[in-house]
Every structure is written in C-alpha cells, then in structure tokens.
Protein backbone atom coordinates (compact mmCIF):
# COMPACT_ATOMS: atom_id res chain seq x y z
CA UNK A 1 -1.04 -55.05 4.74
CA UNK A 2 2.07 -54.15 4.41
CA UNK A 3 3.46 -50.72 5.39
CA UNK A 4 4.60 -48.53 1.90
CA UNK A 5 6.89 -45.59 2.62
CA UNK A 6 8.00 -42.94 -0.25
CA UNK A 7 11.46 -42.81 -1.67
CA UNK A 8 14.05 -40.90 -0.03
CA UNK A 9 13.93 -38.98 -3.39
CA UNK A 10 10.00 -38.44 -3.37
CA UNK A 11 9.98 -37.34 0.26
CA UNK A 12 12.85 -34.86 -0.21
CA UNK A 13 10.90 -33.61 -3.23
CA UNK A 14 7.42 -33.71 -1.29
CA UNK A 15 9.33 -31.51 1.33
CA UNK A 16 11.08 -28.87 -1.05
CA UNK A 17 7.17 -28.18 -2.34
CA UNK A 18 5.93 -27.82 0.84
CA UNK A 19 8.91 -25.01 1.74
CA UNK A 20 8.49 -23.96 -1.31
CA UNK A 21 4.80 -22.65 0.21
CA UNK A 22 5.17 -21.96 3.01
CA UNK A 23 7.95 -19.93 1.75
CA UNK A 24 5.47 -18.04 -0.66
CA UNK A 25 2.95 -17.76 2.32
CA UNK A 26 4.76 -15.56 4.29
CA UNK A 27 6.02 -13.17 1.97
CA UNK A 28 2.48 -12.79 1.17
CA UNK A 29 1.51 -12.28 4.57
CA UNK A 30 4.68 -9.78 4.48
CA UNK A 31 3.62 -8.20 1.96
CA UNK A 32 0.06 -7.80 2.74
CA UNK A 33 1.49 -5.94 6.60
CA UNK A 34 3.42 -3.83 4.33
CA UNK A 35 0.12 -2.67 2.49
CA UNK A 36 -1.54 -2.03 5.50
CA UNK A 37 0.98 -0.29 7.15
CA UNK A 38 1.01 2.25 3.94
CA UNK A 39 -2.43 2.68 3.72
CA UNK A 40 -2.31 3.87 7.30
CA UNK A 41 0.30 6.24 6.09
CA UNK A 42 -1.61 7.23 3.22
CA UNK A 43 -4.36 8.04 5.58
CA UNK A 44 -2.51 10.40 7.72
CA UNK A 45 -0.67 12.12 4.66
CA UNK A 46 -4.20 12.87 2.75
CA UNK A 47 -5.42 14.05 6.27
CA UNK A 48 -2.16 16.81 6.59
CA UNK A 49 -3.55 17.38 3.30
CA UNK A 50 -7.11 18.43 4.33
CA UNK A 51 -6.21 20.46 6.62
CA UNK A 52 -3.43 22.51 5.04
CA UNK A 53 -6.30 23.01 1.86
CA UNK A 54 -8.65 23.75 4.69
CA UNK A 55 -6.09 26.67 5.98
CA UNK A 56 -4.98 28.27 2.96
CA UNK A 57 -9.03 28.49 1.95
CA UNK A 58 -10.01 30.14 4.98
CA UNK A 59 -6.69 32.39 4.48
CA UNK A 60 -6.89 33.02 0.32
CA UNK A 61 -10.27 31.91 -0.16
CA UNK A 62 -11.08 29.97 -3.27
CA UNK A 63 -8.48 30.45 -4.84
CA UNK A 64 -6.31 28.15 -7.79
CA UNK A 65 -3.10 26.94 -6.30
CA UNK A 66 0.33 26.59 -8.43
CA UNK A 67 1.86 24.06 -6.83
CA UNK A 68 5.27 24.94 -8.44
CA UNK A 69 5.38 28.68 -8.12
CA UNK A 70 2.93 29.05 -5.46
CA UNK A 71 1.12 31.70 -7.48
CA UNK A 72 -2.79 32.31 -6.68
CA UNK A 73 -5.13 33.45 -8.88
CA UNK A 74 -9.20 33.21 -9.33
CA UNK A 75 -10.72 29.84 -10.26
CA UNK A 76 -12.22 29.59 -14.25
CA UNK A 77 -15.34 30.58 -14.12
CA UNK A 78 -18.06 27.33 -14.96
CA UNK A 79 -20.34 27.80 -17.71
C-alpha cells in the first residue's frame, strides 16, 4: 500500500481549523476564570452588604431605607 499524504493546501487548511479551536478553547477557559473570579467578588460585596443591613438594624431598627436621601421612616404596614 502505498503511503497517501494531504495537499499542502488541505494540511494548511486542516491546521488553521485546528487553531482556530484551540484558539476558541482558551478564551473560553478565560472567560470562564473571569466568572469565577467575579462571583468570588460578588460573594464578598453581598457579604459587606449583610453586615452593614445587619448594623444599621440593630442601630435604627426596622426601619425603610432611602438609598438616595438616606431618609428612614417606618415600614408599610402588611395587611
């Protein structure tokens, strides 16, 4: 049997797929430490979070929060 190679032109195409994923790979991979990395900061944001809602409660109680005047006032009552 005689040995069959591929075309210069279908190996150079064969090859430019291939980059192609592997190129697409690891931005995914990228991408997926990015996520990961911002879900850890997530985490520690929503837990400064807690406890600053934690503080002002045990300061001002149950209390409604304007979060752009920083006025307080009683929550509505619940039927």
């Amino acid at each position: 049997m005689e040995n069959q190679k591929l075309t210069p032109e279908e190996l150079e195409s064969l090859n430019t797929v291939i980059k192609q994923l592997n190129n697409v790979q690891s931005q995914i991979g990228g991408l997926e430490l990015q996520k990961h990395e911002l879900l850890h900061t997530f985490a520690q944001v929503k837990g400064n979070l807690d406890k600053m809602q934690k503080e002002l409660q045990d300061k001002y109680g149950d209390k409604v929060i304007d979060i752009n005047t920083g006025e307080l006032s009683e929550p509505a009552e619940k039927n």
